[in-house]
PDB file of N, CA and C in Angstrom:
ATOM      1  N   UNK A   1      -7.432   6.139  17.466  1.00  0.00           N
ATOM      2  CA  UNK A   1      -6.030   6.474  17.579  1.00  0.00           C
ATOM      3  C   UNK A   1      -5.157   5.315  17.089  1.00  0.00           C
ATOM      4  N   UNK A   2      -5.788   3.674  17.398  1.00  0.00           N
ATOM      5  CA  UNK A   2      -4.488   2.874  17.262  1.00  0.00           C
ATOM      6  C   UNK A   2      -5.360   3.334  15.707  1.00  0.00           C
ATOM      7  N   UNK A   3      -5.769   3.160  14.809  1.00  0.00           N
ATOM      8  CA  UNK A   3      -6.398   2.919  13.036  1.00  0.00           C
ATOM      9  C   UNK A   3      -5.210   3.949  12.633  1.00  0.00           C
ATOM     10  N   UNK A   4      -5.318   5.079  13.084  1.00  0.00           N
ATOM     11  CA  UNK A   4      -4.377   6.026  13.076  1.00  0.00           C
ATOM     12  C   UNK A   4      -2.926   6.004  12.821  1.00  0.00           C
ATOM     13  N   UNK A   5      -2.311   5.453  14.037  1.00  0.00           N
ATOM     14  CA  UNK A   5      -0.753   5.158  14.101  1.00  0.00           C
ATOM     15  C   UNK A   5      -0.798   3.581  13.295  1.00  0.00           C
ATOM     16  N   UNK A   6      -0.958   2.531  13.126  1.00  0.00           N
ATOM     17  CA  UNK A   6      -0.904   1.599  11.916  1.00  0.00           C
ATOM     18  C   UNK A   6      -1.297   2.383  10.355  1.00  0.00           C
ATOM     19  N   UNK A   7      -1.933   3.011  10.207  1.00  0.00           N
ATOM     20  CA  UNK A   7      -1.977   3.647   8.881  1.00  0.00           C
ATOM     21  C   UNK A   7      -0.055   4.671   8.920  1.00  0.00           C
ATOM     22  N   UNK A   8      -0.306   5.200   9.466  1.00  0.00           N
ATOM     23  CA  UNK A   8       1.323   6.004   9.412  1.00  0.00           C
ATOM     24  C   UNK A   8       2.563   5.292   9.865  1.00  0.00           C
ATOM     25  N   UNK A   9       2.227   4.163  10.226  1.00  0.00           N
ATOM     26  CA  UNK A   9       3.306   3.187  10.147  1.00  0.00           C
ATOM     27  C   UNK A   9       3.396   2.493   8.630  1.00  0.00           C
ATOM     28  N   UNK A  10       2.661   2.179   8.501  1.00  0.00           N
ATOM     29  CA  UNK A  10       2.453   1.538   6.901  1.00  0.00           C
ATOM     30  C   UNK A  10       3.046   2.351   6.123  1.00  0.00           C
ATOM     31  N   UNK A  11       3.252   3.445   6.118  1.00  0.00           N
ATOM     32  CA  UNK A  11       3.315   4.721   5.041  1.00  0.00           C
ATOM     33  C   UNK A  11       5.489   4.611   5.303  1.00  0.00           C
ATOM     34  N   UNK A  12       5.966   4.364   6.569  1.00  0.00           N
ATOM     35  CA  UNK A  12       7.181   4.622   6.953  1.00  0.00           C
ATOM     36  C   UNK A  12       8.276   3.857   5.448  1.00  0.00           C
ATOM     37  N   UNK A  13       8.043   2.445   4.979  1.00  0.00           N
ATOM     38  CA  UNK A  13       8.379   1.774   4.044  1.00  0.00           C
ATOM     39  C   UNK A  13       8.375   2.685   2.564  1.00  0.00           C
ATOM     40  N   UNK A  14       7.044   3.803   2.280  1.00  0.00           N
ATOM     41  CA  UNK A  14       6.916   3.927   1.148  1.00  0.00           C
ATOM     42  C   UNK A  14       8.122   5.513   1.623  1.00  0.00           C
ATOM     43  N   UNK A  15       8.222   5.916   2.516  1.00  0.00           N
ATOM     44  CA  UNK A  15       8.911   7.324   2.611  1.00  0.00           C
ATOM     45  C   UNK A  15      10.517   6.771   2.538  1.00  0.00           C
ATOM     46  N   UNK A  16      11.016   5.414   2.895  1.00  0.00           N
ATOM     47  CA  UNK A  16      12.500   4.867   2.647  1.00  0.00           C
ATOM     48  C   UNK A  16      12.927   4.419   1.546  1.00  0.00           C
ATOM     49  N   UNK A  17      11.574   4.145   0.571  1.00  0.00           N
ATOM     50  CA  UNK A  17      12.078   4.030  -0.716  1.00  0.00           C
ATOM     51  C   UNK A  17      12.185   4.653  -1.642  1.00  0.00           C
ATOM     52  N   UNK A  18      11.261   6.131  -1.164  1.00  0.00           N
ATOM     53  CA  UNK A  18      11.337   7.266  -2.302  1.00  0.00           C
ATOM     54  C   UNK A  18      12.766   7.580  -1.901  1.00  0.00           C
ATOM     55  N   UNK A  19      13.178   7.716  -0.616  1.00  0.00           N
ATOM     56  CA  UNK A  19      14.572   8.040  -0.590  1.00  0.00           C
ATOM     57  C   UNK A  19      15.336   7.492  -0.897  1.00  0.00           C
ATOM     58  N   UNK A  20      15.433   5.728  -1.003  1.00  0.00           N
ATOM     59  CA  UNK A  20      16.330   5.253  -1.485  1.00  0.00           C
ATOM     60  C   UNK A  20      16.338   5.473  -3.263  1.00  0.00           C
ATOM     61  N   UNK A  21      15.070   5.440  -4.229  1.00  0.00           N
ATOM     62  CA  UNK A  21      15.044   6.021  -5.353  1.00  0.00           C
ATOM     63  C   UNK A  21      15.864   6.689  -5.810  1.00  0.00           C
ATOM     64  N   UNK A  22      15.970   8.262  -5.038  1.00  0.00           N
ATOM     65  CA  UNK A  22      16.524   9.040  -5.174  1.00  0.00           C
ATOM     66  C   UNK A  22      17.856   9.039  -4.648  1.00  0.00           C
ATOM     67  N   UNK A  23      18.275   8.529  -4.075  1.00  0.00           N
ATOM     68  CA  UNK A  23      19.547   8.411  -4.089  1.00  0.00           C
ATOM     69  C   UNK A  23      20.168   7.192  -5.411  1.00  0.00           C
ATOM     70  N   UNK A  24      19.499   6.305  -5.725  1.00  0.00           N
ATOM     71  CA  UNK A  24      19.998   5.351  -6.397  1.00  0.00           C
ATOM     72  C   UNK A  24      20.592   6.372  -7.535  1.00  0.00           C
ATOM     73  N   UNK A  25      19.803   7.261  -7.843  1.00  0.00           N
ATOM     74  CA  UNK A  25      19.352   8.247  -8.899  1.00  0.00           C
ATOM     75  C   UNK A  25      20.279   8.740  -8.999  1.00  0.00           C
ATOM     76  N   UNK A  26      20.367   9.546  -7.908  1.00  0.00           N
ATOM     77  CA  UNK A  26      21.709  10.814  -7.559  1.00  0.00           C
ATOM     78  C   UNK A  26      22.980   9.897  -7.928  1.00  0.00           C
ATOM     79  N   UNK A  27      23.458   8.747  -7.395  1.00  0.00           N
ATOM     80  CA  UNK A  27      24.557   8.126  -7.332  1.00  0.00           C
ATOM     81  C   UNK A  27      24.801   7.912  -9.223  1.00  0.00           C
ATOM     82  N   UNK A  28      23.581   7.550  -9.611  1.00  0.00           N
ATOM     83  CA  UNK A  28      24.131   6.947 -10.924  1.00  0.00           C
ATOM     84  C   UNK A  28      24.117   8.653 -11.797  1.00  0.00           C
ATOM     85  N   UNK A  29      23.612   9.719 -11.428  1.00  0.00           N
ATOM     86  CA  UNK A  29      24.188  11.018 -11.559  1.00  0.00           C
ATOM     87  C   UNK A  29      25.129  11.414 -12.069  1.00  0.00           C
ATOM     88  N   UNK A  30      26.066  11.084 -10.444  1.00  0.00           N
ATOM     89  CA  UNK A  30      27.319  11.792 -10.184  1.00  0.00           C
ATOM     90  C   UNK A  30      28.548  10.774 -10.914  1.00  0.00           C
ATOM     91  N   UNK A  31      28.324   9.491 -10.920  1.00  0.00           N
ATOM     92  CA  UNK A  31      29.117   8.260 -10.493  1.00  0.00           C
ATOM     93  C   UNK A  31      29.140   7.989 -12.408  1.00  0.00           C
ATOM     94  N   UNK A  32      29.666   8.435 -13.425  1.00  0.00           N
ATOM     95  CA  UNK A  32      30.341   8.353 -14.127  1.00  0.00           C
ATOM     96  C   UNK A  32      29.405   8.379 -15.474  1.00  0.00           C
ATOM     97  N   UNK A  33      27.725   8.960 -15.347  1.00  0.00           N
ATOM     98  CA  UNK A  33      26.821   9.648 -16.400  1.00  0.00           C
ATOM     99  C   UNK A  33      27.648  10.861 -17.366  1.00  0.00           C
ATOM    100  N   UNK A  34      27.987  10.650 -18.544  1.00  0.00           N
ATOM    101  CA  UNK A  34      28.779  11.576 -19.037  1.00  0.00           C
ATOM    102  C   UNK A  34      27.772  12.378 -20.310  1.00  0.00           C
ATOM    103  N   UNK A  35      27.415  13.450 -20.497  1.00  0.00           N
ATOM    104  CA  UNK A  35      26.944  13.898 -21.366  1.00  0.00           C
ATOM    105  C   UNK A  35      27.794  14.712 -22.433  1.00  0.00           C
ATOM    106  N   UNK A  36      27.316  14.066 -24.267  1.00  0.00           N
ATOM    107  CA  UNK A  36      28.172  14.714 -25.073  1.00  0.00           C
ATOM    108  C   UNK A  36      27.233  16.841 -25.492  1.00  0.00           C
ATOM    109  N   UNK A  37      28.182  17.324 -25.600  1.00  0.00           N
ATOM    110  CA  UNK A  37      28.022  18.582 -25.926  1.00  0.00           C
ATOM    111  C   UNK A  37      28.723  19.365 -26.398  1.00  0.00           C
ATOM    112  N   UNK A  38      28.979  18.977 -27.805  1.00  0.00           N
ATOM    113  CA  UNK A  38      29.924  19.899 -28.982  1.00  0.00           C
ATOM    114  C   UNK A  38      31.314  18.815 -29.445  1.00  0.00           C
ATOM    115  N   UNK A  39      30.811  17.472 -28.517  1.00  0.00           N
ATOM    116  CA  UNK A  39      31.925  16.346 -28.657  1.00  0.00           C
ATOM    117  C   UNK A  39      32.602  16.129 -27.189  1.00  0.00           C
ATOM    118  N   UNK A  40      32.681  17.098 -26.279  1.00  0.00           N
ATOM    119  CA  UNK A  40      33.358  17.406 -25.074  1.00  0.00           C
ATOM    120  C   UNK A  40      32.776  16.763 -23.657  1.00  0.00           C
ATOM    121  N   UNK A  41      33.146  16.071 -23.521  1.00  0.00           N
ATOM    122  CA  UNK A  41      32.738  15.338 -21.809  1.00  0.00           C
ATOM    123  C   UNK A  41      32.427  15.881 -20.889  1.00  0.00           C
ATOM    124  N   UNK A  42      30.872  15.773 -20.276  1.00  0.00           N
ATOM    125  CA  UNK A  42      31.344  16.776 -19.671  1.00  0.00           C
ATOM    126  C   UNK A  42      30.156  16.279 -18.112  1.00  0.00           C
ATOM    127  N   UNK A  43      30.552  15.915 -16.818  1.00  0.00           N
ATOM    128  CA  UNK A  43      29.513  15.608 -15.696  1.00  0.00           C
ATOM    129  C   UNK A  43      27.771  15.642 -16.044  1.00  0.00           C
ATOM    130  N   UNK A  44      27.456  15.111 -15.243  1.00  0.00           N
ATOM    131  CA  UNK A  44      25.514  15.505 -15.519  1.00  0.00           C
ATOM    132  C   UNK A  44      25.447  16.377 -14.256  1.00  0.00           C
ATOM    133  N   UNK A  45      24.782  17.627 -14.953  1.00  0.00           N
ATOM    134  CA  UNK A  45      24.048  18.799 -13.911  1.00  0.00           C
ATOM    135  C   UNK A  45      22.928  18.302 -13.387  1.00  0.00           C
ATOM    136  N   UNK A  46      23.034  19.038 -12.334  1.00  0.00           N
ATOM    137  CA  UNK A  46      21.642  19.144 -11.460  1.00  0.00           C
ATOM    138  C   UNK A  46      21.426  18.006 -10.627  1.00  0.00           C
ATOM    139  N   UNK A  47      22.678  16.902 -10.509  1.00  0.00           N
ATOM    140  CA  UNK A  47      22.819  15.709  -9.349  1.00  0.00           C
ATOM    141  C   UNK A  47      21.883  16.053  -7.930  1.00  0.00           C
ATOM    142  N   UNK A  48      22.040  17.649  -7.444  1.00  0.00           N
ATOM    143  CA  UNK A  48      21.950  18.372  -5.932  1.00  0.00           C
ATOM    144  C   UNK A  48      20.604  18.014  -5.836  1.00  0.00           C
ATOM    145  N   UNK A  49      19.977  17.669  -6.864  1.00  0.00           N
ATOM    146  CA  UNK A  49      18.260  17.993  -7.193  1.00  0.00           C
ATOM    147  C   UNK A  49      17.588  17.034  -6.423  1.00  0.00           C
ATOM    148  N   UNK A  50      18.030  16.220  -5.739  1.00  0.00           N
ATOM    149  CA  UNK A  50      17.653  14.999  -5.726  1.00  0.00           C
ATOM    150  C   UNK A  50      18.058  14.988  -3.828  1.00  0.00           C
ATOM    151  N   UNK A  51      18.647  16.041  -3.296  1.00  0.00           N
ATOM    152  CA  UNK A  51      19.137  15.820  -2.086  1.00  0.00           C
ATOM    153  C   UNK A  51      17.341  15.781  -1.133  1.00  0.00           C
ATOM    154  N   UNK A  52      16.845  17.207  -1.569  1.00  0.00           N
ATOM    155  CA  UNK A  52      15.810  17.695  -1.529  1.00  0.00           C
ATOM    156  C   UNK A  52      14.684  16.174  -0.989  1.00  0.00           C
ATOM    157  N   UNK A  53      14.645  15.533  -1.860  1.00  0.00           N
ATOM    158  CA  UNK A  53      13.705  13.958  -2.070  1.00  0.00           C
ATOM    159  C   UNK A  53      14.651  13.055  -1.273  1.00  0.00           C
ATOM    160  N   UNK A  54      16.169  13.583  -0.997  1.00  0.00           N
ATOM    161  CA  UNK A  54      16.434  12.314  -0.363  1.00  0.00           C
ATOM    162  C   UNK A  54      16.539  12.082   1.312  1.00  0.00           C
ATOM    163  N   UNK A  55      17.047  13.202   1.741  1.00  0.00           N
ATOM    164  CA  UNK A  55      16.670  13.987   3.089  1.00  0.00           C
ATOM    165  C   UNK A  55      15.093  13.793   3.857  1.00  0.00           C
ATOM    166  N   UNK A  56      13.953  14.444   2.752  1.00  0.00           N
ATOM    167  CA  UNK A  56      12.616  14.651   3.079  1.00  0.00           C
ATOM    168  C   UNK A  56      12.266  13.587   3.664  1.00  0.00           C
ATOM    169  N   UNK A  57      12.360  12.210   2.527  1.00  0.00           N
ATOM    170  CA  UNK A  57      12.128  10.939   2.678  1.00  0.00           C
ATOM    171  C   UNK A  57      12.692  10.026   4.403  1.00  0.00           C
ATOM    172  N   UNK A  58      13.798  10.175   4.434  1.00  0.00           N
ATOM    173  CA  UNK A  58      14.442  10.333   5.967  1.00  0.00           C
ATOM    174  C   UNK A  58      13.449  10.604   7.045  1.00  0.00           C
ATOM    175  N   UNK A  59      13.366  12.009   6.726  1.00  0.00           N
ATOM    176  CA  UNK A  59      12.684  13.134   8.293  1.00  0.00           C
ATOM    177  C   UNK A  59      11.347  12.438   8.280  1.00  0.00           C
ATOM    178  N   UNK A  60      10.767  12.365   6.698  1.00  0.00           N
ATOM    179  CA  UNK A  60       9.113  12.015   7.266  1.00  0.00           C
ATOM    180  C   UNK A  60       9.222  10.331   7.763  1.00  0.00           C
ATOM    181  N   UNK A  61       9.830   9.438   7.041  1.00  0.00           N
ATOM    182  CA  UNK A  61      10.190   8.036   7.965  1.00  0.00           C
ATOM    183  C   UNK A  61      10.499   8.388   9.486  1.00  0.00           C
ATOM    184  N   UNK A  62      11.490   9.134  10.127  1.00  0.00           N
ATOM    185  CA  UNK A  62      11.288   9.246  11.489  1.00  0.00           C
ATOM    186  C   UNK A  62      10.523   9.918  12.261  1.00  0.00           C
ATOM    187  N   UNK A  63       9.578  11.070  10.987  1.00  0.00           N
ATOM    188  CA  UNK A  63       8.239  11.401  12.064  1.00  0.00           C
ATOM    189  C   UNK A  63       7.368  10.580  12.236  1.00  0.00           C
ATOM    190  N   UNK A  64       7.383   9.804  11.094  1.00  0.00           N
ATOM    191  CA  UNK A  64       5.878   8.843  10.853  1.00  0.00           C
ATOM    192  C   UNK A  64       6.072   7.859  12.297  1.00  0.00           C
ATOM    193  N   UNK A  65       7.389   7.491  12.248  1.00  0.00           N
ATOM    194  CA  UNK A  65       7.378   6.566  13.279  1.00  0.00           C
ATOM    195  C   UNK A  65       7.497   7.013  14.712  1.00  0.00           C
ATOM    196  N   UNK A  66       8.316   8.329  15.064  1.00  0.00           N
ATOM    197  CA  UNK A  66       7.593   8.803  16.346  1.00  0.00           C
ATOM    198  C   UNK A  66       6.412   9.013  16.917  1.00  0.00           C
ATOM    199  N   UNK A  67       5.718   9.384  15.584  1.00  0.00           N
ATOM    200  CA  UNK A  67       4.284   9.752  16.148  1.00  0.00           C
ATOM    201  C   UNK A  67       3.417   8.670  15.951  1.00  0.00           C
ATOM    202  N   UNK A  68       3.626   7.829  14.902  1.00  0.00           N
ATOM    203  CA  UNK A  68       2.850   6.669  14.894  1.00  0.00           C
ATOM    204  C   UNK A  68       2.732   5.300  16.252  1.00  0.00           C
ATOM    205  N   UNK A  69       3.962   4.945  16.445  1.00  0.00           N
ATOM    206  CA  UNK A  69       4.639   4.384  17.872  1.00  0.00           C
ATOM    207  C   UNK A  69       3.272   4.617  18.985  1.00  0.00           C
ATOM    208  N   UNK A  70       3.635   5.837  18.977  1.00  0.00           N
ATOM    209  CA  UNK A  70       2.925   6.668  20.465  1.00  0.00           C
ATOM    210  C   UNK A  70       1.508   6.032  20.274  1.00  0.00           C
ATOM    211  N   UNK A  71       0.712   6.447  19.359  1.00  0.00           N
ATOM    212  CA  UNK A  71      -0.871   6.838  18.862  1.00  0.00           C
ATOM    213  C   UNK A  71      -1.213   4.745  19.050  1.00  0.00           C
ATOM    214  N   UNK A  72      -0.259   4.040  18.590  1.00  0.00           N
ATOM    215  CA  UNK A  72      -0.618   2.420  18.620  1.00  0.00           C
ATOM    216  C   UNK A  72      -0.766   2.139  19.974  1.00  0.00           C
ATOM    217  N   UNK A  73       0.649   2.648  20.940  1.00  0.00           N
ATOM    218  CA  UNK A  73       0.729   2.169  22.394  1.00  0.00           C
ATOM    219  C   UNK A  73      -0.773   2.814  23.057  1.00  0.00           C
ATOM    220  N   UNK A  74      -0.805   4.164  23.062  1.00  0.00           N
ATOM    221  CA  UNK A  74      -2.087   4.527  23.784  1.00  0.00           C
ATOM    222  C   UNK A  74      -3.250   4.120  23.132  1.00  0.00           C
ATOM    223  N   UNK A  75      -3.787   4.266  21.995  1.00  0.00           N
ATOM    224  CA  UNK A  75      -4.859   3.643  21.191  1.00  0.00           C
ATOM    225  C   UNK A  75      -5.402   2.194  21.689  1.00  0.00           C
ATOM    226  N   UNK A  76      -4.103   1.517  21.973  1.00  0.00           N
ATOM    227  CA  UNK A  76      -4.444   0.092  22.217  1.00  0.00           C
ATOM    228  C   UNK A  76      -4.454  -0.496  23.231  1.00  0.00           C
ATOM    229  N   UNK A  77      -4.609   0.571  24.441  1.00  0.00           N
ATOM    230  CA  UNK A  77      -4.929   0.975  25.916  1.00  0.00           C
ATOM    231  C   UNK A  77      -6.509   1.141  25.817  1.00  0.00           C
ATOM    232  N   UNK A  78      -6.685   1.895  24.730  1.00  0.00           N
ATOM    233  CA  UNK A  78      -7.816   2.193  25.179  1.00  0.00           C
ATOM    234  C   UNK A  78      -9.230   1.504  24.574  1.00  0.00           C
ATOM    235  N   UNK A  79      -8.914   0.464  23.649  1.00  0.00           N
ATOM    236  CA  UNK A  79      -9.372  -0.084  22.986  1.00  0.00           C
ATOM    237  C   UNK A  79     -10.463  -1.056  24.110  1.00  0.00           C
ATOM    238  N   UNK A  80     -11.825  -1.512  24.107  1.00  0.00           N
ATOM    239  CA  UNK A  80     -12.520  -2.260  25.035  1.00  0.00           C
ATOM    240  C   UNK A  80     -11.584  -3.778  25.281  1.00  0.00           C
ATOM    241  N   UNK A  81     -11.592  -4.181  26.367  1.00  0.00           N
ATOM    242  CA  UNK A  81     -11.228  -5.830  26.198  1.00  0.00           C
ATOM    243  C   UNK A  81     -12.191  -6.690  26.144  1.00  0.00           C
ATOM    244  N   UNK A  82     -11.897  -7.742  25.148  1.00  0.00           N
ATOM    245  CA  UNK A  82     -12.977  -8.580  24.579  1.00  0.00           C
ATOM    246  C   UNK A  82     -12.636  -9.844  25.373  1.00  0.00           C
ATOM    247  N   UNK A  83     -13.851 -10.982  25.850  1.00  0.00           N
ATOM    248  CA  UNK A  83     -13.354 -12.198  26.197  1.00  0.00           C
ATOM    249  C   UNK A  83     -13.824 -13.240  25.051  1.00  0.00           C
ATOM    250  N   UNK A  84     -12.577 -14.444  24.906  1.00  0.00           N
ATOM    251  CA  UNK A  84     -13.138 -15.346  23.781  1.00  0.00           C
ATOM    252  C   UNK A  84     -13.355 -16.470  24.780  1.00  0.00           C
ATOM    253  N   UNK A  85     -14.098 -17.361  24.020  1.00  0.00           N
ATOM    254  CA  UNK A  85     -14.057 -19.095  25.141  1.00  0.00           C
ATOM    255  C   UNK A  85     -14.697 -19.784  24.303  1.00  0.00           C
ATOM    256  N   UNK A  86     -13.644 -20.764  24.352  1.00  0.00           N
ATOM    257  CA  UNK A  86     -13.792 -22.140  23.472  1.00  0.00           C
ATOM    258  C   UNK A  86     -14.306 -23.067  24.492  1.00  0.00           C
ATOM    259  N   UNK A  87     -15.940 -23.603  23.717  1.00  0.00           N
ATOM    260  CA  UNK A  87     -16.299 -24.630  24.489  1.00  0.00           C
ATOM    261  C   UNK A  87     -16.699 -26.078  23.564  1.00  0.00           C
ATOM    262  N   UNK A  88     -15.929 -27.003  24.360  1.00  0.00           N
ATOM    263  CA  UNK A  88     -16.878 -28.036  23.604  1.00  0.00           C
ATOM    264  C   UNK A  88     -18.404 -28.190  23.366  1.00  0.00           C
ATOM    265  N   UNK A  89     -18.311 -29.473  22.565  1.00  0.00           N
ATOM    266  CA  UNK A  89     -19.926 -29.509  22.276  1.00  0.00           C
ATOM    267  C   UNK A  89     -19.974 -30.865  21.401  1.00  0.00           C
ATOM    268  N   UNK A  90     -21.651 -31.372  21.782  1.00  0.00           N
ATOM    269  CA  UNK A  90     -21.213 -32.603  21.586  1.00  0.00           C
ATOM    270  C   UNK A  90     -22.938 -33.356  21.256  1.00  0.00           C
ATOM    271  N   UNK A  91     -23.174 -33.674  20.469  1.00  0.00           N
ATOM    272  CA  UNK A  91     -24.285 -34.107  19.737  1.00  0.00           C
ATOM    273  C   UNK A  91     -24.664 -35.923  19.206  1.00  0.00           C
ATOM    274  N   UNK A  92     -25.905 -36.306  19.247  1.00  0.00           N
ATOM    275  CA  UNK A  92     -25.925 -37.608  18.655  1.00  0.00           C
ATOM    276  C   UNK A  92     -24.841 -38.016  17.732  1.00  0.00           C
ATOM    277  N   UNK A  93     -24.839 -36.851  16.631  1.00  0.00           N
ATOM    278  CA  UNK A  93     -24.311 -37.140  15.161  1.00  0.00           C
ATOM    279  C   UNK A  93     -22.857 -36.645  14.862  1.00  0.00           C
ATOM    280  N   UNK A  94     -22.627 -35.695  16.317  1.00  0.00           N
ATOM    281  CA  UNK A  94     -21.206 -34.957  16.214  1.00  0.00           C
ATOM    282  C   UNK A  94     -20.465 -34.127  16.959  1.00  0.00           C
ATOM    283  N   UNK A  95     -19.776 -33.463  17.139  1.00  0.00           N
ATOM    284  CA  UNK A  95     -19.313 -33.087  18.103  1.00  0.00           C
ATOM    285  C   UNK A  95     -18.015 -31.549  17.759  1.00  0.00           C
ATOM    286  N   UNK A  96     -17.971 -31.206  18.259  1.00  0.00           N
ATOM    287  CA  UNK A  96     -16.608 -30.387  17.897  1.00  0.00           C
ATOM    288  C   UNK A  96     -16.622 -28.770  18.870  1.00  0.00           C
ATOM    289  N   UNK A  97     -15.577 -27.883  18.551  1.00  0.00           N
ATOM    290  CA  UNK A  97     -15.334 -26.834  19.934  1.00  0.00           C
ATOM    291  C   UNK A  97     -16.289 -25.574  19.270  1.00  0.00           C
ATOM    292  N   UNK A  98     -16.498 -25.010  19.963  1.00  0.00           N
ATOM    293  CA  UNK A  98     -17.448 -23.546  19.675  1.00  0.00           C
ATOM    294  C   UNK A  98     -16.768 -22.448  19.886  1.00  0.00           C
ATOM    295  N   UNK A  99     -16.659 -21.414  19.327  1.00  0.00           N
ATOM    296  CA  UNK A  99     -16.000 -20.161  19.716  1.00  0.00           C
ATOM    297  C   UNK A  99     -16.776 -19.182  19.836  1.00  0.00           C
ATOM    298  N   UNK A 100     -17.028 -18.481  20.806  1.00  0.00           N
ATOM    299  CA  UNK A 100     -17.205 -17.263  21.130  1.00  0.00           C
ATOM    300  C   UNK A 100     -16.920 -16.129  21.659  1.00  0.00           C
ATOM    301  N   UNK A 101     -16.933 -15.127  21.231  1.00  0.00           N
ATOM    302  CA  UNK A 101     -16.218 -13.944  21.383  1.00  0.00           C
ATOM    303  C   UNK A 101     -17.920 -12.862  21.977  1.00  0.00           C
ATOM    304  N   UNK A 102     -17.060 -12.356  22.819  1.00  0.00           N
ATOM    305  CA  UNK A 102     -17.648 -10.820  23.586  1.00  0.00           C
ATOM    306  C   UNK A 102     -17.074  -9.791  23.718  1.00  0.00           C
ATOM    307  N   UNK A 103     -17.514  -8.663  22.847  1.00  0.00           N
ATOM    308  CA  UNK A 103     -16.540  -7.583  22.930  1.00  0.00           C
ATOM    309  C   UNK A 103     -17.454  -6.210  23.861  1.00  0.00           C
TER     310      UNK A 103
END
């Protein structure tokens, strides 16, 4: 469960930038893209296209992180507890700390 919610947390970054993409997108769209057609000025169509990708991007960033949140806190409840212990140690020729871990 926690492998779980850290993988869909990770993912929250790539769902805020497709949205920000798409909005960068949309803005430079609407925000003064002029297309010629017969000589005549005229807006760029299909700006709306982009709401679709920019919205989505939003909702799945705040599902990822509701549900991801949850799945880390309990996951990492349930995970075994390990003990570590650092011991010295100490020899004719040398000396230094030991680590060991028990999971």
């Amino acid at each position: 469960m926690m492998a779980g919610g850290i993988v869909m947390l990770s993912f929250i970054p790539v769902a805020l930038l497709a949205s920000l993409v798409a909005d960068s997108e949309q803005t430079a769209c609407n925000g003064g893209t002029y297309l010629t057609t017969n000589g005549v000025y005229t807006k760029g169509t299909g700006c709306g296209a982009y709401d679709k990708t920019i919205y989505g991007g939003l909702v799945a960033a705040v599902v990822l992180m509701g549900v991801g949140i949850p799945l880390v806190i309990i996951g990492g409840k349930k995970e075994p507890v390990g003990t570590m212990q650092v011991t010295p140690w100490a020899t004719r020729n040398a000396g230094g700390l030991a680590l060991h871990v028990d999971l």
